[in-house]
PDB file of N, CA and C in Angstrom:
ATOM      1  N   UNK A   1     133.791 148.709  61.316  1.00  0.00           N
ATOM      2  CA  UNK A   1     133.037 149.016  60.141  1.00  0.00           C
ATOM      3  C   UNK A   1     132.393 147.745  59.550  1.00  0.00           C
ATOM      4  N   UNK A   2     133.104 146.889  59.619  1.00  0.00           N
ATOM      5  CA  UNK A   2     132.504 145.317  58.938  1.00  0.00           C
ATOM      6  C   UNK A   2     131.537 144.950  59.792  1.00  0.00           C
ATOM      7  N   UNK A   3     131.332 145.241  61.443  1.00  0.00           N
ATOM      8  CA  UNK A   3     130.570 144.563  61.784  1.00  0.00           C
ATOM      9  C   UNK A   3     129.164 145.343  61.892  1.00  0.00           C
ATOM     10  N   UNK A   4     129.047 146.699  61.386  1.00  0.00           N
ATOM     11  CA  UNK A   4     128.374 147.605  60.956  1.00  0.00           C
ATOM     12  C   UNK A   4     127.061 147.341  59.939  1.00  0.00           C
ATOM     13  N   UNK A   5     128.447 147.105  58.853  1.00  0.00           N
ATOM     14  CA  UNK A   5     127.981 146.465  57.514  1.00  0.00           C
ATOM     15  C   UNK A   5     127.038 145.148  57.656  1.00  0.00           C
ATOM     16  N   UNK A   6     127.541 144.274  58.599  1.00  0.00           N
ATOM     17  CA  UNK A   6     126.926 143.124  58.744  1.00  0.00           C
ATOM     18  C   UNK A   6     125.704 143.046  59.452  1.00  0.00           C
ATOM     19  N   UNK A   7     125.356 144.106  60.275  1.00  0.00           N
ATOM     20  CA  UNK A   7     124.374 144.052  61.060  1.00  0.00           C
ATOM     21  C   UNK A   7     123.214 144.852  60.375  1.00  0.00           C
ATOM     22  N   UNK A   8     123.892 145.587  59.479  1.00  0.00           N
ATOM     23  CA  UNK A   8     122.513 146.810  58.429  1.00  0.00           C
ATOM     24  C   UNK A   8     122.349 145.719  57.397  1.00  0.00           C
ATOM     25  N   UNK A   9     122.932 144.594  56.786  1.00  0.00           N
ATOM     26  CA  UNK A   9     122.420 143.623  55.806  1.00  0.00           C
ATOM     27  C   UNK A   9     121.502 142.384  56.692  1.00  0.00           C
ATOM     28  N   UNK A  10     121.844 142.179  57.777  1.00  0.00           N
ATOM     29  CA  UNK A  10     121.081 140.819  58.162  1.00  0.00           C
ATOM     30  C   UNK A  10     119.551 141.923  58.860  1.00  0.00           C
ATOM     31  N   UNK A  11     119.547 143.180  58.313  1.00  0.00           N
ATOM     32  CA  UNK A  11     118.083 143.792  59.345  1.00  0.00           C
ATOM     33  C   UNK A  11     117.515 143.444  58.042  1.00  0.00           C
ATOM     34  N   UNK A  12     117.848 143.586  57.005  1.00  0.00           N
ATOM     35  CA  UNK A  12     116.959 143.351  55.460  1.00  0.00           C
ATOM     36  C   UNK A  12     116.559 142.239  55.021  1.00  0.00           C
ATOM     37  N   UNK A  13     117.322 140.765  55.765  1.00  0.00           N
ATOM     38  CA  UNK A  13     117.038 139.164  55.230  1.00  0.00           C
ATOM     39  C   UNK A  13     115.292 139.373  55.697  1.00  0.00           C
ATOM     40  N   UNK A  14     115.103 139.394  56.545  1.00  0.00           N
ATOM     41  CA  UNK A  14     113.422 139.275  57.027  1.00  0.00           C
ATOM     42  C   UNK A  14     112.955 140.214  56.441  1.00  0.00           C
ATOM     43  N   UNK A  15     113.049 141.106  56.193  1.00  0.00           N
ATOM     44  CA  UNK A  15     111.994 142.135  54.798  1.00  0.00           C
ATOM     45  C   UNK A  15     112.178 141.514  53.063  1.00  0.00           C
ATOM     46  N   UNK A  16     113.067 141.303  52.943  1.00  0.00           N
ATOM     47  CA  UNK A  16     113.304 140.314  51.940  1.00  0.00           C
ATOM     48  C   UNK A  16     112.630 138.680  51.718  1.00  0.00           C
ATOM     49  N   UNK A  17     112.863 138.266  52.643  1.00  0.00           N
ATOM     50  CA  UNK A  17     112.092 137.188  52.800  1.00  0.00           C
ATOM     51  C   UNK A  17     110.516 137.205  52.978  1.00  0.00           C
ATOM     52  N   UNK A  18     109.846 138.296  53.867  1.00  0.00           N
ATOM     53  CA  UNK A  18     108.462 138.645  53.602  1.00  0.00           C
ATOM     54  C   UNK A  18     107.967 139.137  52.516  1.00  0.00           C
ATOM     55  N   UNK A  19     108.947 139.710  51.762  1.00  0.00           N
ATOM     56  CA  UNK A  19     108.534 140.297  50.786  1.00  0.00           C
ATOM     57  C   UNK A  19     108.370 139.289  49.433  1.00  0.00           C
ATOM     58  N   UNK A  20     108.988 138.536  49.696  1.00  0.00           N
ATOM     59  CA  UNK A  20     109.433 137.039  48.449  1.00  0.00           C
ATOM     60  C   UNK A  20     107.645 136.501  48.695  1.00  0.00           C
ATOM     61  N   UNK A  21     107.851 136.260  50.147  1.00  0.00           N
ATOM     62  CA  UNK A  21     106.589 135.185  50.259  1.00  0.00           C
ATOM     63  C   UNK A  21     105.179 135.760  49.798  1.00  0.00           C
ATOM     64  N   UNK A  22     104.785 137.606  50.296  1.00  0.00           N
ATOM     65  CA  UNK A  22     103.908 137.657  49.934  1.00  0.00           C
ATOM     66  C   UNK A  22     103.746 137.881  48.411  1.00  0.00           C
ATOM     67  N   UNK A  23     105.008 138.200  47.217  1.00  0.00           N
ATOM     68  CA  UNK A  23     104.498 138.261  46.090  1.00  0.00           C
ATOM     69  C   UNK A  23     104.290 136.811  45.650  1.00  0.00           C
ATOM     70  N   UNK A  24     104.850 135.563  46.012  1.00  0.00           N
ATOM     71  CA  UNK A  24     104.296 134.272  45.837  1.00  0.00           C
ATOM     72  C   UNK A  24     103.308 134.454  46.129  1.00  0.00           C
ATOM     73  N   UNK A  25     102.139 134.721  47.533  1.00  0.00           N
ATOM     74  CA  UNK A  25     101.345 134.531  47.654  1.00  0.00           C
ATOM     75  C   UNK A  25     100.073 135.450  47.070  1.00  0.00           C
ATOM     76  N   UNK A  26     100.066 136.568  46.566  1.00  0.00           N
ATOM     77  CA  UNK A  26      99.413 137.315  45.914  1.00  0.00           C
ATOM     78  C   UNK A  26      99.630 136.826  44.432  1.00  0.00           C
ATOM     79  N   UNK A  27     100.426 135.955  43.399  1.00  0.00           N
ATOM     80  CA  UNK A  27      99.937 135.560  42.285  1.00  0.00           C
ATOM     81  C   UNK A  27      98.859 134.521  43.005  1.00  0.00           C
ATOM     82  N   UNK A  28      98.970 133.627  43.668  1.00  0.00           N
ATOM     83  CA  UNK A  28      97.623 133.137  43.496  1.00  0.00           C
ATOM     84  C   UNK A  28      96.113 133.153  43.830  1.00  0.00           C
ATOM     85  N   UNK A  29      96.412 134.379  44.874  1.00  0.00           N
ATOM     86  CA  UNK A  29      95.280 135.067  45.429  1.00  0.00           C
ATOM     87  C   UNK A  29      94.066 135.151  44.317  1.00  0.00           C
ATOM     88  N   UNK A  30      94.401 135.741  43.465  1.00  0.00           N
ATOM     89  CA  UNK A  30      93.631 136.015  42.044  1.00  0.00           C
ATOM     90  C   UNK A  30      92.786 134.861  41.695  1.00  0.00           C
ATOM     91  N   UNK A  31      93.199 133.653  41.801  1.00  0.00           N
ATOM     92  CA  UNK A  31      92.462 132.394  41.210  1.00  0.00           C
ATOM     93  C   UNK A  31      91.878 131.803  41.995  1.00  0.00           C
ATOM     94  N   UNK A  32      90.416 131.322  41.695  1.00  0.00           N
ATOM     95  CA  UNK A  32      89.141 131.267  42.493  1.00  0.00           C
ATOM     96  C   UNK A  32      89.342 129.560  42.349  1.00  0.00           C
ATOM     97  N   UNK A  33      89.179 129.089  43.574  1.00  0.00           N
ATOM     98  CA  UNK A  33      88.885 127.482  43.594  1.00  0.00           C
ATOM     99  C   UNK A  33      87.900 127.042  42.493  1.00  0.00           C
ATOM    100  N   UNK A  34      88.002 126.010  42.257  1.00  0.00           N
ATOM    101  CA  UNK A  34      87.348 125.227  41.290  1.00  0.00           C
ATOM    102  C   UNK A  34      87.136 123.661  41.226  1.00  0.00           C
ATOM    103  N   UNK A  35      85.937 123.391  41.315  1.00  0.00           N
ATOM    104  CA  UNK A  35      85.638 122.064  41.588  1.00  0.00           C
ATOM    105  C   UNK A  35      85.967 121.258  40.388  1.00  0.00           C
ATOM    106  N   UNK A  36      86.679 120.644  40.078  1.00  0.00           N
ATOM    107  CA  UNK A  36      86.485 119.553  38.846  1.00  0.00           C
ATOM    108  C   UNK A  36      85.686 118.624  38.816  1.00  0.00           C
ATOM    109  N   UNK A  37      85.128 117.976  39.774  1.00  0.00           N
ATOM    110  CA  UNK A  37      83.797 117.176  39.823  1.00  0.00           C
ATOM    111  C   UNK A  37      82.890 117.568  40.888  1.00  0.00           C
ATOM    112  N   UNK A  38      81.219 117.302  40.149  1.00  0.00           N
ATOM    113  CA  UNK A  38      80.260 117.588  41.305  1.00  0.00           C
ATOM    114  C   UNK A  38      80.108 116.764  42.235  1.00  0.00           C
ATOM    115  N   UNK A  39      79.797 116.619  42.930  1.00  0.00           N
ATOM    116  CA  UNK A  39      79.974 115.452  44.122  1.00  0.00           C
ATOM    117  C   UNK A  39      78.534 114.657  43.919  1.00  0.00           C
ATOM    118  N   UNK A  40      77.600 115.298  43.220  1.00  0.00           N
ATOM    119  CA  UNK A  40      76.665 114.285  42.869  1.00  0.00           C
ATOM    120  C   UNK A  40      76.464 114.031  41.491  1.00  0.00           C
ATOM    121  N   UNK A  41      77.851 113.834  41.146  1.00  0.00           N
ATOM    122  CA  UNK A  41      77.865 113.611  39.341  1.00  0.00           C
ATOM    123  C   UNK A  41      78.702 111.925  39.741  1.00  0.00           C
ATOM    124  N   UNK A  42      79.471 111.770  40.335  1.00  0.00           N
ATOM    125  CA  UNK A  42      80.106 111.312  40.514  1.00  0.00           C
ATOM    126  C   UNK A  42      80.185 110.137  41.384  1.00  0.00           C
ATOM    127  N   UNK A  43      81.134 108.739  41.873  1.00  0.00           N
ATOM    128  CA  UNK A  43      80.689 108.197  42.713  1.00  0.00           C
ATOM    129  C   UNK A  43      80.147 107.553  42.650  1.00  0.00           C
ATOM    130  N   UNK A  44      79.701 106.689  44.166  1.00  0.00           N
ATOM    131  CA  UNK A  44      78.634 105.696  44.502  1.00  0.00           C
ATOM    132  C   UNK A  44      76.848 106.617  44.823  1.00  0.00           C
ATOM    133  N   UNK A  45      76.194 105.572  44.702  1.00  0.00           N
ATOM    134  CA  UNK A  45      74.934 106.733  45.132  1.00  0.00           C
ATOM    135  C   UNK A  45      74.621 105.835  46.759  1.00  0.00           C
ATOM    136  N   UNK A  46      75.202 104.971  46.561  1.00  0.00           N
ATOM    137  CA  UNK A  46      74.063 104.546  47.888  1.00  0.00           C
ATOM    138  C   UNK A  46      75.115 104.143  49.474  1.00  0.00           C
ATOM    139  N   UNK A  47      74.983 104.240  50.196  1.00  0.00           N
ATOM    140  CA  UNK A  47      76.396 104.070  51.682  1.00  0.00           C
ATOM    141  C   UNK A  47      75.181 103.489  52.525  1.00  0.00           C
ATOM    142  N   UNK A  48      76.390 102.702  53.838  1.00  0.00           N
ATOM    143  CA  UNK A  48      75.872 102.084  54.437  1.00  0.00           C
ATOM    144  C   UNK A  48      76.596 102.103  55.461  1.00  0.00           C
ATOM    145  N   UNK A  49      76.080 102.113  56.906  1.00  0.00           N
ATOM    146  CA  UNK A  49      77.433 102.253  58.057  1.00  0.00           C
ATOM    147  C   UNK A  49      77.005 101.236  59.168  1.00  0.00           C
ATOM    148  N   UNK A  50      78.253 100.608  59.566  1.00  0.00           N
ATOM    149  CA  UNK A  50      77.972  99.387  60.366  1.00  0.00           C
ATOM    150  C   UNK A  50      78.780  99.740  61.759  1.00  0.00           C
ATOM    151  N   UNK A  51      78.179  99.427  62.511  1.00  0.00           N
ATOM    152  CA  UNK A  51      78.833  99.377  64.027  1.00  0.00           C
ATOM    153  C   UNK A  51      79.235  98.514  64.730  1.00  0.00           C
ATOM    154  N   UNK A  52      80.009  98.196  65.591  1.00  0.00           N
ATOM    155  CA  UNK A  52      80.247  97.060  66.406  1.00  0.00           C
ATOM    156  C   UNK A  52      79.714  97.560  68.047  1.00  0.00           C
ATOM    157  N   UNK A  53      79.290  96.967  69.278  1.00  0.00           N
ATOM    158  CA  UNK A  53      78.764  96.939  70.303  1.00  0.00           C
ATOM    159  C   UNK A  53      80.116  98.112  71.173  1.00  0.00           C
ATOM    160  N   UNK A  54      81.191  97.625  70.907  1.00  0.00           N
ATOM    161  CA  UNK A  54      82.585  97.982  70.990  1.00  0.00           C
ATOM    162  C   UNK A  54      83.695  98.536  70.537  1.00  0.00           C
ATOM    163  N   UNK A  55      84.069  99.687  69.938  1.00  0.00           N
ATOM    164  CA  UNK A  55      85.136  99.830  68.613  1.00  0.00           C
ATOM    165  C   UNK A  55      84.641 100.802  67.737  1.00  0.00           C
ATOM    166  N   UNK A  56      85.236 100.881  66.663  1.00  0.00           N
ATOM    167  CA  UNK A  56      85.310 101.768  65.836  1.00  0.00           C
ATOM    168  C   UNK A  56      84.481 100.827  64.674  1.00  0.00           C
ATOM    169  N   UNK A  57      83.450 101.407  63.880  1.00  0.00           N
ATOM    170  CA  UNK A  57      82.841 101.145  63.090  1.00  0.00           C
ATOM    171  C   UNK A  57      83.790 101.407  61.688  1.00  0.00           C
ATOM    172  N   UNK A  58      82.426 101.476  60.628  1.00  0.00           N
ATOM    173  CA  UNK A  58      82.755 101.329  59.112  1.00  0.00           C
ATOM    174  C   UNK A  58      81.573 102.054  58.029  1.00  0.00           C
ATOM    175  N   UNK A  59      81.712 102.968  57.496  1.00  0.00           N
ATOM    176  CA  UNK A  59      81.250 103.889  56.719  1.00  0.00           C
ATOM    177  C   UNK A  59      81.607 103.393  54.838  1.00  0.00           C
ATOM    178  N   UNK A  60      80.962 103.335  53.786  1.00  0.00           N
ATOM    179  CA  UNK A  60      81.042 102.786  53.066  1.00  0.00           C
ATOM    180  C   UNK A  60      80.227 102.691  51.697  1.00  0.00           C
ATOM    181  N   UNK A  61      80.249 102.975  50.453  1.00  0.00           N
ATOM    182  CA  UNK A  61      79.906 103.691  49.317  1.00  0.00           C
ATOM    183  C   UNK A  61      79.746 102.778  48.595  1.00  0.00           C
ATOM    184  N   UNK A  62      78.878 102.383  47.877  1.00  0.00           N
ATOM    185  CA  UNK A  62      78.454 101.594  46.858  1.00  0.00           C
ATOM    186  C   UNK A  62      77.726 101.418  45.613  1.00  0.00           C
ATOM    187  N   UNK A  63      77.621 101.009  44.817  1.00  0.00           N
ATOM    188  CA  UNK A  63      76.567 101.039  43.604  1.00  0.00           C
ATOM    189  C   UNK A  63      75.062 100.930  43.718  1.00  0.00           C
ATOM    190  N   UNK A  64      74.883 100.073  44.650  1.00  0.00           N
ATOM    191  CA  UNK A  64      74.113  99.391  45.477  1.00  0.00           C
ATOM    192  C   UNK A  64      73.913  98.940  46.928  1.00  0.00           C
ATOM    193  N   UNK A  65      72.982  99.021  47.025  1.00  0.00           N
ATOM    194  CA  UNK A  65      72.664  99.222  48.875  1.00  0.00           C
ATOM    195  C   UNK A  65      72.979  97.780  49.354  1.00  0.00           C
ATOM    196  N   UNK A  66      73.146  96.779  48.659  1.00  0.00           N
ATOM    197  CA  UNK A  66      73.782  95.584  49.355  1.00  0.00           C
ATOM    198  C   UNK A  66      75.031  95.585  49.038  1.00  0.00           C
ATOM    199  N   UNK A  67      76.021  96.263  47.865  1.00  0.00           N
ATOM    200  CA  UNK A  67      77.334  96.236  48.087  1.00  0.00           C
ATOM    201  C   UNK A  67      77.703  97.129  49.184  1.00  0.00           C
ATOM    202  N   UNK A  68      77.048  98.032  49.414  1.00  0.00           N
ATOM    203  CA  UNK A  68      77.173  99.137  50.221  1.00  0.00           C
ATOM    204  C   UNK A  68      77.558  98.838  51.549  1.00  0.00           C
ATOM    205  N   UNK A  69      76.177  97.717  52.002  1.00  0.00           N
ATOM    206  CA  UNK A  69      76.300  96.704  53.079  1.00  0.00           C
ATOM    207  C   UNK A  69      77.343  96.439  53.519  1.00  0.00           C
ATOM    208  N   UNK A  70      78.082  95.370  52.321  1.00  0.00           N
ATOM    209  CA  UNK A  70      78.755  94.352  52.647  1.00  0.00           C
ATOM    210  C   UNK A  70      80.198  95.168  52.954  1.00  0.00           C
ATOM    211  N   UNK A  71      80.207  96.241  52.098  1.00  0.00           N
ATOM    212  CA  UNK A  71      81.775  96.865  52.283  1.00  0.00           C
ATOM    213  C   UNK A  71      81.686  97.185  53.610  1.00  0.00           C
ATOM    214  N   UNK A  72      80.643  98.237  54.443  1.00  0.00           N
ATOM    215  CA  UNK A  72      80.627  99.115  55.541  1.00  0.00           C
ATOM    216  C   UNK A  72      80.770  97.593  56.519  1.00  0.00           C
ATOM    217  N   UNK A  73      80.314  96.587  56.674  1.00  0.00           N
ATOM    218  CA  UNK A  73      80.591  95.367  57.595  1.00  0.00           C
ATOM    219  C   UNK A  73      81.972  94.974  57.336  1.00  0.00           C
ATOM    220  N   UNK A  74      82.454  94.797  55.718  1.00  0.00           N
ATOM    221  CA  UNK A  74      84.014  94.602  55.892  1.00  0.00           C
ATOM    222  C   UNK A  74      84.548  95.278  56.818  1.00  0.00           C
ATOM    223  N   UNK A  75      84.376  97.147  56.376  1.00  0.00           N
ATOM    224  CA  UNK A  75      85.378  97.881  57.476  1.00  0.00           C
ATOM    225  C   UNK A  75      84.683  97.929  58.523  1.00  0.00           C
ATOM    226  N   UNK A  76      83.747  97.604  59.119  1.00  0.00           N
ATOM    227  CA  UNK A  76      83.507  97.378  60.883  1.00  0.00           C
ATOM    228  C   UNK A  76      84.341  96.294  61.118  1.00  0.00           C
ATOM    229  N   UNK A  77      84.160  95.250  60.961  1.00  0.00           N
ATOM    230  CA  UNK A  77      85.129  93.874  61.133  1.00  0.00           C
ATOM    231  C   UNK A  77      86.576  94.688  61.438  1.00  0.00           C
ATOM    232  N   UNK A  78      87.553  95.451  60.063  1.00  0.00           N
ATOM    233  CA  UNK A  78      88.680  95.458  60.167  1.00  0.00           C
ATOM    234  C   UNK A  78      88.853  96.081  61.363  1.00  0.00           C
ATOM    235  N   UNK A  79      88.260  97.299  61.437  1.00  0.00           N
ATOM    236  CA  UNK A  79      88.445  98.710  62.341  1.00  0.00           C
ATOM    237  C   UNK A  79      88.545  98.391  63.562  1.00  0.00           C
ATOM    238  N   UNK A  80      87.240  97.183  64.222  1.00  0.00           N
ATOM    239  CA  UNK A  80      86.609  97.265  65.689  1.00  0.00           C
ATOM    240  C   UNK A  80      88.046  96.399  65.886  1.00  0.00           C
ATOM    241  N   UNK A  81      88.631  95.428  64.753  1.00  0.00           N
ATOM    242  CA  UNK A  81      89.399  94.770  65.433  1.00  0.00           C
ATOM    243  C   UNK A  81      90.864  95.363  65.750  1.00  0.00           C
ATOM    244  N   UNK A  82      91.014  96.534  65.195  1.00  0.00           N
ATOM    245  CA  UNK A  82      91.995  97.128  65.021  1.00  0.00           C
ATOM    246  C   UNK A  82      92.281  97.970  66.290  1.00  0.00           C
ATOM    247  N   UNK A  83      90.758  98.427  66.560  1.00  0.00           N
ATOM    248  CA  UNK A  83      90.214  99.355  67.693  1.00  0.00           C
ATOM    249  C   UNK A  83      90.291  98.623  68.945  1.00  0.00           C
ATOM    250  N   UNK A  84      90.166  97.490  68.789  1.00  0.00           N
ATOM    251  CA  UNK A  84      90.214  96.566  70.353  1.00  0.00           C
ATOM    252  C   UNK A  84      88.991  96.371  70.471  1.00  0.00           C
ATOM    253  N   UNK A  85      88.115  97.056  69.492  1.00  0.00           N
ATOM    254  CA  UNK A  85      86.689  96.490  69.979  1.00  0.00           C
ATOM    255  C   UNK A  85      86.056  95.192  69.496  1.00  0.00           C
ATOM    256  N   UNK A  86      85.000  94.802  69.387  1.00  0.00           N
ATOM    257  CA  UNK A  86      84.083  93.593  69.369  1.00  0.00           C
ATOM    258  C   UNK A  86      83.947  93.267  67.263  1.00  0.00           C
ATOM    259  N   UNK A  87      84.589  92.877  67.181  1.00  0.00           N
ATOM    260  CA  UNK A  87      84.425  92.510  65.468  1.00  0.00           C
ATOM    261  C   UNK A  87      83.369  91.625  65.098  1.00  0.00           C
ATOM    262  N   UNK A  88      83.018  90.595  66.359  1.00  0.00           N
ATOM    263  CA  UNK A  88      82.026  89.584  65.456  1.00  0.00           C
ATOM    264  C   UNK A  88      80.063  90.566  66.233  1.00  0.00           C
ATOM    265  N   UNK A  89      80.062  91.804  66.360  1.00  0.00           N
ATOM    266  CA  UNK A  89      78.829  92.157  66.818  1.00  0.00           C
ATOM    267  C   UNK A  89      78.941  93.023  66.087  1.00  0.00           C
ATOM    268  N   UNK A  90      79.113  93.840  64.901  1.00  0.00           N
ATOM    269  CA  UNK A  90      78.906  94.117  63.940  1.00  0.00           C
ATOM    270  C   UNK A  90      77.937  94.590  63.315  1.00  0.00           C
ATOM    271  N   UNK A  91      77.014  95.621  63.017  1.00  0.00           N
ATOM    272  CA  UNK A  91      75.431  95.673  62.621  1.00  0.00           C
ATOM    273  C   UNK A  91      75.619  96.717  61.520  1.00  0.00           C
ATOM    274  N   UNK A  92      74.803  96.900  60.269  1.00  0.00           N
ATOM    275  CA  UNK A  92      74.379  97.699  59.909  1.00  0.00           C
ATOM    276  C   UNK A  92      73.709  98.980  60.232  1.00  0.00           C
ATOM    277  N   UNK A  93      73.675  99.577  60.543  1.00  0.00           N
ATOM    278  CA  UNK A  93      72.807 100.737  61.081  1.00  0.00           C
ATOM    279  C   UNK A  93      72.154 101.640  60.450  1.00  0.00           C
ATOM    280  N   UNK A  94      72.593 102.022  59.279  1.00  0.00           N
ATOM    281  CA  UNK A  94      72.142 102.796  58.382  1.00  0.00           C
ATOM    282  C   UNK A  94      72.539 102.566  56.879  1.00  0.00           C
ATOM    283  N   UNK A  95      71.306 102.444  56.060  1.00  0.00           N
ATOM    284  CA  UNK A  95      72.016 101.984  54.597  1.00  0.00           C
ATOM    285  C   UNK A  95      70.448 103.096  53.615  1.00  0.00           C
ATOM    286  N   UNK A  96      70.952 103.531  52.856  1.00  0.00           N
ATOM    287  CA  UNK A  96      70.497 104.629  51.760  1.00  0.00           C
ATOM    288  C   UNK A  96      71.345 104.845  50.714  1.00  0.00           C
ATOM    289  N   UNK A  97      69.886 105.093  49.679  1.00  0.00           N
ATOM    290  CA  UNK A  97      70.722 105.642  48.277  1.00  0.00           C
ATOM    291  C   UNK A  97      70.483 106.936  47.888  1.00  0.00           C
ATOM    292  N   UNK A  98      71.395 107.983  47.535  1.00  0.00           N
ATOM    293  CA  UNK A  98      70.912 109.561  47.380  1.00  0.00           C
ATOM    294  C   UNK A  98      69.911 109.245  46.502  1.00  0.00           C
ATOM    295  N   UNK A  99      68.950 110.551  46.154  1.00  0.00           N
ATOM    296  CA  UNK A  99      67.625 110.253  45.229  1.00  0.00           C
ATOM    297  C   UNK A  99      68.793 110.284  43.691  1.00  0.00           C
TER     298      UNK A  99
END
């Protein structure tokens, strides 16, 4: 009889347990994502991305299109060297400011 008992309570842990998760998951179903910042409110306006011949480059956000520069060449330097690739060939490749 006990081992009866024990086998009609452990068929209910997994309906119990699905049942836990989906009413967790249906309170938050209801609530719609929400951005707290616009992505062009915010931020740098101007990036700049530098490459090395070899390696992993550097992508990089700035106030200004020459800080922009100088950061995206910092992280080419760190990366390519990190990457095994070529750190002192290094280039800018692309530098812009959103309108």
């Amino acid at each position: 009889m006990t081992r009866l008992s024990a086998a009609h309570c452990s068929s209910w842990v997994p309906l119990i347990l699905l049942a836990t998760l989906l009413g967790l998951t249906a309170g938050c179903a209801g609530n719609a994502a929400k951005s707290r910042y616009s992505a062009s409110t915010i931020g740098s306006s101007c990036y700049a991305k530098a490459l090395p011949t070899v390696g992993e480059g550097g992508l990089a956000w700035g106030d200004t299109l020459n800080m922009a520069r100088k950061k995206s060449m910092n992280n080419c330097v760190r990366y390519a060297g990190r990457s095994g690739g070529t750190p002192n060939t290094c280039q800018v490749v692309l530098a812009q400011c959103r309108k």
